[in-house]
C-alpha atoms as a PDB file:
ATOM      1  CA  UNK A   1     100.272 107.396 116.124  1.00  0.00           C
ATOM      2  CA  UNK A   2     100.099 107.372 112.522  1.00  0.00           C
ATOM      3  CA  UNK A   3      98.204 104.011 110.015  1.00  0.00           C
ATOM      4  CA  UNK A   4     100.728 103.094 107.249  1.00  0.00           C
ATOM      5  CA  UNK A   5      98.526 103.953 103.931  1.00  0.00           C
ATOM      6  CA  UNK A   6      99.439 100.695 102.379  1.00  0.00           C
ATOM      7  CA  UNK A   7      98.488  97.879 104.625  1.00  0.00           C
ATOM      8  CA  UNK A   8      96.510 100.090 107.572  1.00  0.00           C
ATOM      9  CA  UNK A   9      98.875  99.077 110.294  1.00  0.00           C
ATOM     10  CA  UNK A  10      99.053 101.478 113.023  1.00  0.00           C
ATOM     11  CA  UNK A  11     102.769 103.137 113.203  1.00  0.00           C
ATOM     12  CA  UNK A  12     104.467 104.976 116.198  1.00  0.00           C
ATOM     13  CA  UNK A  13     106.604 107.999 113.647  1.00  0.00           C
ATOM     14  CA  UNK A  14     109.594 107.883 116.008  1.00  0.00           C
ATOM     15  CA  UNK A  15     110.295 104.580 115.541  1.00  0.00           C
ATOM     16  CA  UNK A  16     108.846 104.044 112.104  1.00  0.00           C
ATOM     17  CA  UNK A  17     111.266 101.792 110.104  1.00  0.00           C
ATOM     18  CA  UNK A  18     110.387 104.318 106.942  1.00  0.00           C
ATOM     19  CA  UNK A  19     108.529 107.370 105.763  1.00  0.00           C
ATOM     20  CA  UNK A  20     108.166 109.373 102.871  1.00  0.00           C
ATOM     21  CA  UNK A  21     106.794 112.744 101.877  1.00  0.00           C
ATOM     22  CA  UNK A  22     104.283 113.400  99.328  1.00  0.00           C
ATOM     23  CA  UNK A  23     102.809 116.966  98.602  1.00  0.00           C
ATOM     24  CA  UNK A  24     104.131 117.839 101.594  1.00  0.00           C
ATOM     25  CA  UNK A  25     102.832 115.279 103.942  1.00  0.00           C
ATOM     26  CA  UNK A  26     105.052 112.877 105.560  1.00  0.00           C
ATOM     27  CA  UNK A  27     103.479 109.255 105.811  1.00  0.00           C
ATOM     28  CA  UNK A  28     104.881 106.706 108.065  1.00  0.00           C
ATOM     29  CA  UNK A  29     105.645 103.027 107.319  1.00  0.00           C
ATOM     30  CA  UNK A  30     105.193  99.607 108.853  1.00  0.00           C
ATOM     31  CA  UNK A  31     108.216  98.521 106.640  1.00  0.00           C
ATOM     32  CA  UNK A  32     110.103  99.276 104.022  1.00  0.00           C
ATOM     33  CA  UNK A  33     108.380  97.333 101.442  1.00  0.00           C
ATOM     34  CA  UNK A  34     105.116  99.193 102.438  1.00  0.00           C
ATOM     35  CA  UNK A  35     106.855 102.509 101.739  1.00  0.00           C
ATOM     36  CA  UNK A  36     107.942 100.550  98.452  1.00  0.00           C
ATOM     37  CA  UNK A  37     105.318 100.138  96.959  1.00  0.00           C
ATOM     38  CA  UNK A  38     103.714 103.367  98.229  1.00  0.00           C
ATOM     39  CA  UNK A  39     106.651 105.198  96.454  1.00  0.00           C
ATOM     40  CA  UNK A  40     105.386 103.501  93.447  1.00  0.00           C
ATOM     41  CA  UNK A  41     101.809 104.363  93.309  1.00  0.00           C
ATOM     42  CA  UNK A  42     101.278 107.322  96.039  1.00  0.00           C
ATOM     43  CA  UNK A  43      97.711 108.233  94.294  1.00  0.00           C
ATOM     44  CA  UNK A  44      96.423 104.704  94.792  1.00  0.00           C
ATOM     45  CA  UNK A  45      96.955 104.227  98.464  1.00  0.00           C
ATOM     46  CA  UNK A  46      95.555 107.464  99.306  1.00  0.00           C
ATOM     47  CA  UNK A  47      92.518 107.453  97.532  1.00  0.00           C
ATOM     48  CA  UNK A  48      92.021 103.905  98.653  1.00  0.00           C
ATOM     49  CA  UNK A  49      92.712 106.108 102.523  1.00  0.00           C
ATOM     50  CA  UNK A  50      89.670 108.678 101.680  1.00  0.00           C
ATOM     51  CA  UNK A  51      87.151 106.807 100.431  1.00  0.00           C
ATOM     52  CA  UNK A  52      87.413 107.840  97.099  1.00  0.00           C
END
């Protein structure tokens, strides 16, 4: 299982209804308007996902 960075949802990757990769890391969306926005602002959701 994978947690959509955007809203935290937790997201089987085979049936994802998006993704994206960023530096070479694929991320895995709840919906499209999650992977949206995080196409918008990539930085932003991450750090938000590391503490930082």
């Amino acid at each position: 299982m994978a947690v959509d960075p955007v809203c935290k949802m937790t997201v089987d990757p085979p049936r994802a209804p998006a993704q994206s990769t960023y530096r070479g890391q694929t991320y895995y969306f709840c919906a499209v308007s999650c992977k949206q926005a995080f196409d918008k602002e990539p930085e932003k959701y991450l750090a938000q996902s590391s503490g930082r």
